[in-house]
Structures are given as structure tokens and as C-alpha cells.
C-alpha atoms as a PDB file:
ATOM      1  CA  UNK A   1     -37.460   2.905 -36.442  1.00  0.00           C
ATOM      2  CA  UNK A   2     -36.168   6.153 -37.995  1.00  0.00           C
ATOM      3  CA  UNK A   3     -33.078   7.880 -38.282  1.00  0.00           C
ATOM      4  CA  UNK A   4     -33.345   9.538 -34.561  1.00  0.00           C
ATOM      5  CA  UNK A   5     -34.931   6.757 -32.662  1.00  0.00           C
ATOM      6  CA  UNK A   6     -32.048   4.795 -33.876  1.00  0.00           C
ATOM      7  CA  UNK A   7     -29.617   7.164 -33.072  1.00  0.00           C
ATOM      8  CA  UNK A   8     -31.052   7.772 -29.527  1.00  0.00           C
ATOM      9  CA  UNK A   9     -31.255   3.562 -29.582  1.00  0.00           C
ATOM     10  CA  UNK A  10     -27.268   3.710 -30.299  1.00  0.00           C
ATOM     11  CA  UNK A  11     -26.466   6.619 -27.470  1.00  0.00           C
ATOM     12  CA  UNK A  12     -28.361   5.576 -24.708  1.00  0.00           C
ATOM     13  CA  UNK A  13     -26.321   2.114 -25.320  1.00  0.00           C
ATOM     14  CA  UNK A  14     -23.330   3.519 -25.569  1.00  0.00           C
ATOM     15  CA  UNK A  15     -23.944   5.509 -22.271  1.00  0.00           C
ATOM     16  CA  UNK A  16     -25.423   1.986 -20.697  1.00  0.00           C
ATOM     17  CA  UNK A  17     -22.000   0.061 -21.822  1.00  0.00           C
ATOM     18  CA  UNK A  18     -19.816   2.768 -20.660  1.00  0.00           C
ATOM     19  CA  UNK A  19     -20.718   2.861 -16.914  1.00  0.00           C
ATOM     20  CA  UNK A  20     -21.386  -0.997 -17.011  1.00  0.00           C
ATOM     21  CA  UNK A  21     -17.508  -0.914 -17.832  1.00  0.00           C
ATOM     22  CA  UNK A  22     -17.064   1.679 -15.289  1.00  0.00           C
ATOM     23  CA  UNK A  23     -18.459  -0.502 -13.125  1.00  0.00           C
ATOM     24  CA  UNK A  24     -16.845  -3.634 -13.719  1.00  0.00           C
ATOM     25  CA  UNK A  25     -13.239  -2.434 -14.339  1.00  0.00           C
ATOM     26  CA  UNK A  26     -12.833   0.347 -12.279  1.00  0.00           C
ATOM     27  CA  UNK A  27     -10.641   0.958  -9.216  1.00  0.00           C
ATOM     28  CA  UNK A  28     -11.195  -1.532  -6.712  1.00  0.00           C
ATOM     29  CA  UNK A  29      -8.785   0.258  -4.345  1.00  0.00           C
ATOM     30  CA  UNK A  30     -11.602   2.637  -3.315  1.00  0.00           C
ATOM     31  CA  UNK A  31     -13.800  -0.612  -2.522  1.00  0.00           C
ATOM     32  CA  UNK A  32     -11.664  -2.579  -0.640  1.00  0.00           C
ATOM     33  CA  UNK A  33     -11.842  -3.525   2.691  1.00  0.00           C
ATOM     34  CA  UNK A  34      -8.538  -2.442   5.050  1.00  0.00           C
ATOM     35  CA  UNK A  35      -7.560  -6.342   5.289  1.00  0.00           C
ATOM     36  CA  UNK A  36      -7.823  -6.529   1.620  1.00  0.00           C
ATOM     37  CA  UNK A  37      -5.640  -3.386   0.778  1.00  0.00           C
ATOM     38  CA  UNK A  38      -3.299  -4.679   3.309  1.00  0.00           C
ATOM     39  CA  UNK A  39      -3.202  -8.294   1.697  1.00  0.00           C
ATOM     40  CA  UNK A  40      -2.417  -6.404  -1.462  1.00  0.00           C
ATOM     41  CA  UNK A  41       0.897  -5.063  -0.276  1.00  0.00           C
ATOM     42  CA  UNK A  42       2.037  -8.573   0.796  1.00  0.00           C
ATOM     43  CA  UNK A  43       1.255  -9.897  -2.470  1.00  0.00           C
ATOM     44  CA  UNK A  44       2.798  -7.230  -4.803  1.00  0.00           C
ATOM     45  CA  UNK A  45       5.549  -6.884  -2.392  1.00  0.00           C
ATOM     46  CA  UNK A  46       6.958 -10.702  -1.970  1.00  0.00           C
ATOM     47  CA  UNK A  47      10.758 -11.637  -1.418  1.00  0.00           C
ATOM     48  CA  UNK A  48      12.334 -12.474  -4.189  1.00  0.00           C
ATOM     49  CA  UNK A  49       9.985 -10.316  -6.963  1.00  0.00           C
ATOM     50  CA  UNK A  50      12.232  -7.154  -8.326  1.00  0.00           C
ATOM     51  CA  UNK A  51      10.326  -4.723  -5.550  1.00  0.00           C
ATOM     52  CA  UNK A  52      12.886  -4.037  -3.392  1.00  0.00           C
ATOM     53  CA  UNK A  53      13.542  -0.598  -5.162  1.00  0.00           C
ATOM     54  CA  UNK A  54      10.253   0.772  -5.245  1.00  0.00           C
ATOM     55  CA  UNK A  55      10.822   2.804  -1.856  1.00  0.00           C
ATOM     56  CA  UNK A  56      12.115   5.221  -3.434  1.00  0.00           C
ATOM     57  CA  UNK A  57       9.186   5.727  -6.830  1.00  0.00           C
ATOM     58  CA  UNK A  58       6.697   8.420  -5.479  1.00  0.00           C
ATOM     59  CA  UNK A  59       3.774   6.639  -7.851  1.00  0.00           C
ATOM     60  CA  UNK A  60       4.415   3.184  -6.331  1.00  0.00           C
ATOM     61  CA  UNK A  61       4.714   4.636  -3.117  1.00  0.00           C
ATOM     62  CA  UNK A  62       1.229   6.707  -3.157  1.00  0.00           C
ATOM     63  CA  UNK A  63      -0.692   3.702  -3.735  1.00  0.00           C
ATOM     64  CA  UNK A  64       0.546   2.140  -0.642  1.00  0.00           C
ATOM     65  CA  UNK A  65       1.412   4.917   1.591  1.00  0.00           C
ATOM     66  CA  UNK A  66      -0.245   8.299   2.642  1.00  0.00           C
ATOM     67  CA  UNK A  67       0.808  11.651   1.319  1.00  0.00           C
ATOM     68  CA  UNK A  68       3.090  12.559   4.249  1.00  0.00           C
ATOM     69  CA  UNK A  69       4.714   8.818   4.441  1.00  0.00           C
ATOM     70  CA  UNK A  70       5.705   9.187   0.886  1.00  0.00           C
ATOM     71  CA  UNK A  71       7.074  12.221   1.314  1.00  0.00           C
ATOM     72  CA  UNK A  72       9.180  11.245   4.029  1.00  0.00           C
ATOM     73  CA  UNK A  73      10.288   7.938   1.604  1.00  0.00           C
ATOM     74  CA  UNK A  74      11.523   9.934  -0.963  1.00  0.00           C
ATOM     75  CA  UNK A  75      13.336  12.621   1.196  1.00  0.00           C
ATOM     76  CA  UNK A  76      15.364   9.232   2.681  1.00  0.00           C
ATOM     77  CA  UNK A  77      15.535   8.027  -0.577  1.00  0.00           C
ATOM     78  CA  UNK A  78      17.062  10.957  -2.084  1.00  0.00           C
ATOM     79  CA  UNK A  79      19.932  11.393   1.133  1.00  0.00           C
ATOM     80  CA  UNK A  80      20.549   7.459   0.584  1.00  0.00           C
ATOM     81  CA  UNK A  81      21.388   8.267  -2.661  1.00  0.00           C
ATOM     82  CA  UNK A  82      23.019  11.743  -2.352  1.00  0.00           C
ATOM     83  CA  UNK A  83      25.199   9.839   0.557  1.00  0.00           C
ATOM     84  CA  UNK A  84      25.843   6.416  -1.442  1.00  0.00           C
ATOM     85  CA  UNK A  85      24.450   4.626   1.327  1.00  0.00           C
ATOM     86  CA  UNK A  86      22.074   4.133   4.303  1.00  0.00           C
ATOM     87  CA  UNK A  87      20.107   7.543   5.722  1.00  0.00           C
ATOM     88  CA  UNK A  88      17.384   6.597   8.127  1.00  0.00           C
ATOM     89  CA  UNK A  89      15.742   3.254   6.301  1.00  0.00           C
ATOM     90  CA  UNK A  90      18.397   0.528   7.323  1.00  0.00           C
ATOM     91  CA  UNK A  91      15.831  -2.357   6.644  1.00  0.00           C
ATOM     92  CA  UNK A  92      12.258  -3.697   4.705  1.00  0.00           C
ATOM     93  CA  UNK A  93       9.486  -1.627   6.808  1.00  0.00           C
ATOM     94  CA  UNK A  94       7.107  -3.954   5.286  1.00  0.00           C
ATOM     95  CA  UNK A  95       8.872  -6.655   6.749  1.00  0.00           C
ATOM     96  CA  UNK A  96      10.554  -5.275   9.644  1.00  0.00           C
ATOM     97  CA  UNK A  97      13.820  -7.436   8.362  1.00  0.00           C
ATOM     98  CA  UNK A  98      16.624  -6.846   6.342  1.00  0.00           C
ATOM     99  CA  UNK A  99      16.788 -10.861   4.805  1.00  0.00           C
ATOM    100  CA  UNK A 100      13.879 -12.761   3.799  1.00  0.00           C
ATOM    101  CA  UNK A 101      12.999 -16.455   2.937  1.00  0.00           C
ATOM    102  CA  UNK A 102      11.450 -16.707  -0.965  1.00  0.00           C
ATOM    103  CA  UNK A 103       8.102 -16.868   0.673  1.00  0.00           C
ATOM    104  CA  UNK A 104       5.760 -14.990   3.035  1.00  0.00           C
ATOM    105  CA  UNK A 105       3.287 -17.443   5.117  1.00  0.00           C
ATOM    106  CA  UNK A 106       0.340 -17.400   7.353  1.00  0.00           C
ATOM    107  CA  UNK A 107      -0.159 -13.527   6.600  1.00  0.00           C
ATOM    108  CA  UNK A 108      -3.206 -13.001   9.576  1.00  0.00           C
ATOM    109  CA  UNK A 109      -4.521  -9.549   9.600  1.00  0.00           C
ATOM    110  CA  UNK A 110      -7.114  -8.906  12.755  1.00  0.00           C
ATOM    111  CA  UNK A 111      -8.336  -5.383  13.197  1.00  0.00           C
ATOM    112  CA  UNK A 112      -7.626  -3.631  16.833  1.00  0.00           C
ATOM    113  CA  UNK A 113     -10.494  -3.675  19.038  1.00  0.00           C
ATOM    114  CA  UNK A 114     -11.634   0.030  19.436  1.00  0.00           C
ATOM    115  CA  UNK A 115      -9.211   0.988  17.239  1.00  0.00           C
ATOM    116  CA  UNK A 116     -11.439   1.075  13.749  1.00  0.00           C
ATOM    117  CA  UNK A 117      -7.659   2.238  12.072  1.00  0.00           C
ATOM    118  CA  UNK A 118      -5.388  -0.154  13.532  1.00  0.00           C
ATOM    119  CA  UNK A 119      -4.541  -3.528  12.262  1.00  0.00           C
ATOM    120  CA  UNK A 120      -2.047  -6.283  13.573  1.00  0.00           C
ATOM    121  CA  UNK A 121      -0.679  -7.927  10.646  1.00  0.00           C
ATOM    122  CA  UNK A 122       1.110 -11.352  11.838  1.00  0.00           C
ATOM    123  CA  UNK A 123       3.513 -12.718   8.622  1.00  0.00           C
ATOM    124  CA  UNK A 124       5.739 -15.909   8.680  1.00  0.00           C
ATOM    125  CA  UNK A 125       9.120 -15.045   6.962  1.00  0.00           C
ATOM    126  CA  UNK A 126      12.558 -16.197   8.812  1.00  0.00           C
ATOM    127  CA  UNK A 127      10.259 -15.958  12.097  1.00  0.00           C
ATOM    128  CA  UNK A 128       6.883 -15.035  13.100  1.00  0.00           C
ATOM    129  CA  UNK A 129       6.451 -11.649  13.467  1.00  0.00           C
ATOM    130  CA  UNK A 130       3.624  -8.625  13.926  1.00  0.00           C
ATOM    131  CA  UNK A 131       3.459  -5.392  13.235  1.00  0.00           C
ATOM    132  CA  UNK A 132       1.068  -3.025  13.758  1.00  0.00           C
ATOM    133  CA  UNK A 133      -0.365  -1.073  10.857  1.00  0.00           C
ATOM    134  CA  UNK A 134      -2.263   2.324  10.669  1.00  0.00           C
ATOM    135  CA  UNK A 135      -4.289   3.127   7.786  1.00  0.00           C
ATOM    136  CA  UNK A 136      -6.176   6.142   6.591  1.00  0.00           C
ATOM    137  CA  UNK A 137      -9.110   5.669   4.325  1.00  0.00           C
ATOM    138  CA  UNK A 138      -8.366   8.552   1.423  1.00  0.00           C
ATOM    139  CA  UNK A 139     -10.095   9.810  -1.681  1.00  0.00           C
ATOM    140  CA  UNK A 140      -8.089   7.627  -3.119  1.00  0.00           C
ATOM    141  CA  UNK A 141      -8.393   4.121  -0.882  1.00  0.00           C
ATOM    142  CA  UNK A 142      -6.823   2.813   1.994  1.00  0.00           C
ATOM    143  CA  UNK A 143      -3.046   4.365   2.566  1.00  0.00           C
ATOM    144  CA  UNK A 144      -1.095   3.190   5.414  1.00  0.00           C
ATOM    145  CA  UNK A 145       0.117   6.133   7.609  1.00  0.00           C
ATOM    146  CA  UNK A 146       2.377   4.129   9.940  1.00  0.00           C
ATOM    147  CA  UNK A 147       3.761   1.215  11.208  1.00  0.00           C
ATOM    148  CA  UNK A 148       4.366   0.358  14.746  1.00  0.00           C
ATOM    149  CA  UNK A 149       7.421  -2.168  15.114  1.00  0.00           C
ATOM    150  CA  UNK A 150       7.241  -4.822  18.044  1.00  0.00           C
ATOM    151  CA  UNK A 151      10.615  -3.189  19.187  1.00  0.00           C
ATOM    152  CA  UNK A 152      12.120   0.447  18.551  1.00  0.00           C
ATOM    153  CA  UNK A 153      10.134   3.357  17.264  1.00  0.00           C
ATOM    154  CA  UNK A 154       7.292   3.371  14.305  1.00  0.00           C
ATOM    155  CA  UNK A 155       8.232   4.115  10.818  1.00  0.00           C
ATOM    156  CA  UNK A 156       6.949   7.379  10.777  1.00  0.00           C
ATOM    157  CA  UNK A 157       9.450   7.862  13.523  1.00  0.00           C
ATOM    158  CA  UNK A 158      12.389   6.690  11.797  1.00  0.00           C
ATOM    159  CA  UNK A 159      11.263   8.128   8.714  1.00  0.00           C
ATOM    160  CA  UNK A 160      11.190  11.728  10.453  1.00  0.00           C
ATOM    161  CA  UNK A 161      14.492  11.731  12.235  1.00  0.00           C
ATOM    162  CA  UNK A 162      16.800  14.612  11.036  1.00  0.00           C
ATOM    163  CA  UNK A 163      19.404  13.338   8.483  1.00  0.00           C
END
């Protein structure tokens, strides 16, 4: 082999073992199904782990929730803290609850019939409860752009009240 094949040889593997890596390692966010994306928020969010705080960290935020939901976080965030205390976000939108048990069970995630962006998520944790999610499919992945609560307005609606 001479000098060039082999250095073609070496280049055309390094090209071959850098998408393989793309491949393998890259963001699975854009690849997952909704259910999956949504199952991913239960697990990184569980009672108990040191999450509670992350409503108000833009980057945390934006992988969970669209561009206008996280802008509306923040804004409450920053009154909650400009006020010492509670703006529009009195309780866990995630789990529609203000306590929790350690442990969130039978997590059941069915899609909406007809309604290819609508999901009811059904959770154990101190009760059975439902909520209905809306997700966006984004450049980016799957971003929830609302929650509808079995009682009271959506979180988008709470989120957008004047403070």
C-alpha cells in the first residue's frame, strides 16, 4: 500500500467511525416515540429526587416543555421569586399535586383517538389520577405544550394569567 492509499485507508475510517458514533450515541430525543418522551419526564422527574427546583432552569425546562411553556415558567418563576412566594404555580404540574408518595406507579400513557397530539397519562401517586398531555413534535423532539387538569383550567392557562 503506499503512502496515499494508506492515508485515504485511515480517512475514509475515520469518516466511517465518526457517523457510526453519530449513530449510536446521538440524541435519542428526536427518535422517540411521544409515550417514550413522556415516560422520560416521569422518570427524571420522581418524588423524592432533588427536581423539584428545576421549574424555574430555562435548559431543563426546554427539553421538556415548548418554547412558549418555558417562557411562561420562567416569567412565574421570576415573580415567585421577586414576591418571596407563590405567583401563579401553587402546585407540581407534572403531578397535578402539591405532596407526593416516594414513588410513582402504574404510569399508563394511551394516545387520544383522533387526536394524533393528545395523550392521557394515568399515574398512581397518593391517588390515581390523569391528565391530559399535549405535545408538539419540534426540531428538537417531542415538547409538551400543555396540560389539561381533570378539574380547573390547563397549565397553559394558569401559566398565562396576569400576575
Amino acid at each position: 500500500m503506499t503512502i496515499l492509499q494508506n492515508m485515504t485507508f485511515r480517512y475514509a475510517l475515520f469518516i466511517s467511525l465518526l457517523f457510526t458514533s453519530a449513530a449510536c450515541f446521538g440524541d435519542d430525543t428526536k427518535k422517540s416515540s411521544p409515550e417514550d418522551f413522556i415516560r422520560s419526564l416521569y422518570r427524571f422527574h420522581q418524588p423524592g429526587r432533588e427536581t423539584r427546583d428545576w421549574f424555574g432552569d430555562k435548559k431543563t425546562l426546554s427539553k421538556y416543555f415548548d418554547k412558549e411553556l418555558t417562557a411562561l415558567f420562567i416569567k412565574d418563576d421570576d415573580c415567585a421569586k421577586r414576591e418571596q412566594g407563590v405567583c401563579n404555580l401553587d402546585f407540581d404540574p407534572v403531578y397535578a399535586a402539591q405532596d407526593f408518595d416516594k414513588e410513582t406507579t402504574n404510569l399508563q400513557i394511551v394516545a387520544v383517538a383522533g387526536q394524533p397530539d393528545l395523550f392521557n397519562v394515568t399515574f398512581t401517586n397518593l391517588g390515581t389520577r390523569t391528565l391530559v398531555y399535549r405535545l408538539t413534535n419540534t426540531p428538537s423532539g417531542w415538547r409538551i405544550s400543555d396540560i389539561k387538569y381533570p378539574e380547573g383550567p390547563s397549565l397553559k392557562e394558569i401559566l398565562s394569567r396576569k400576575i
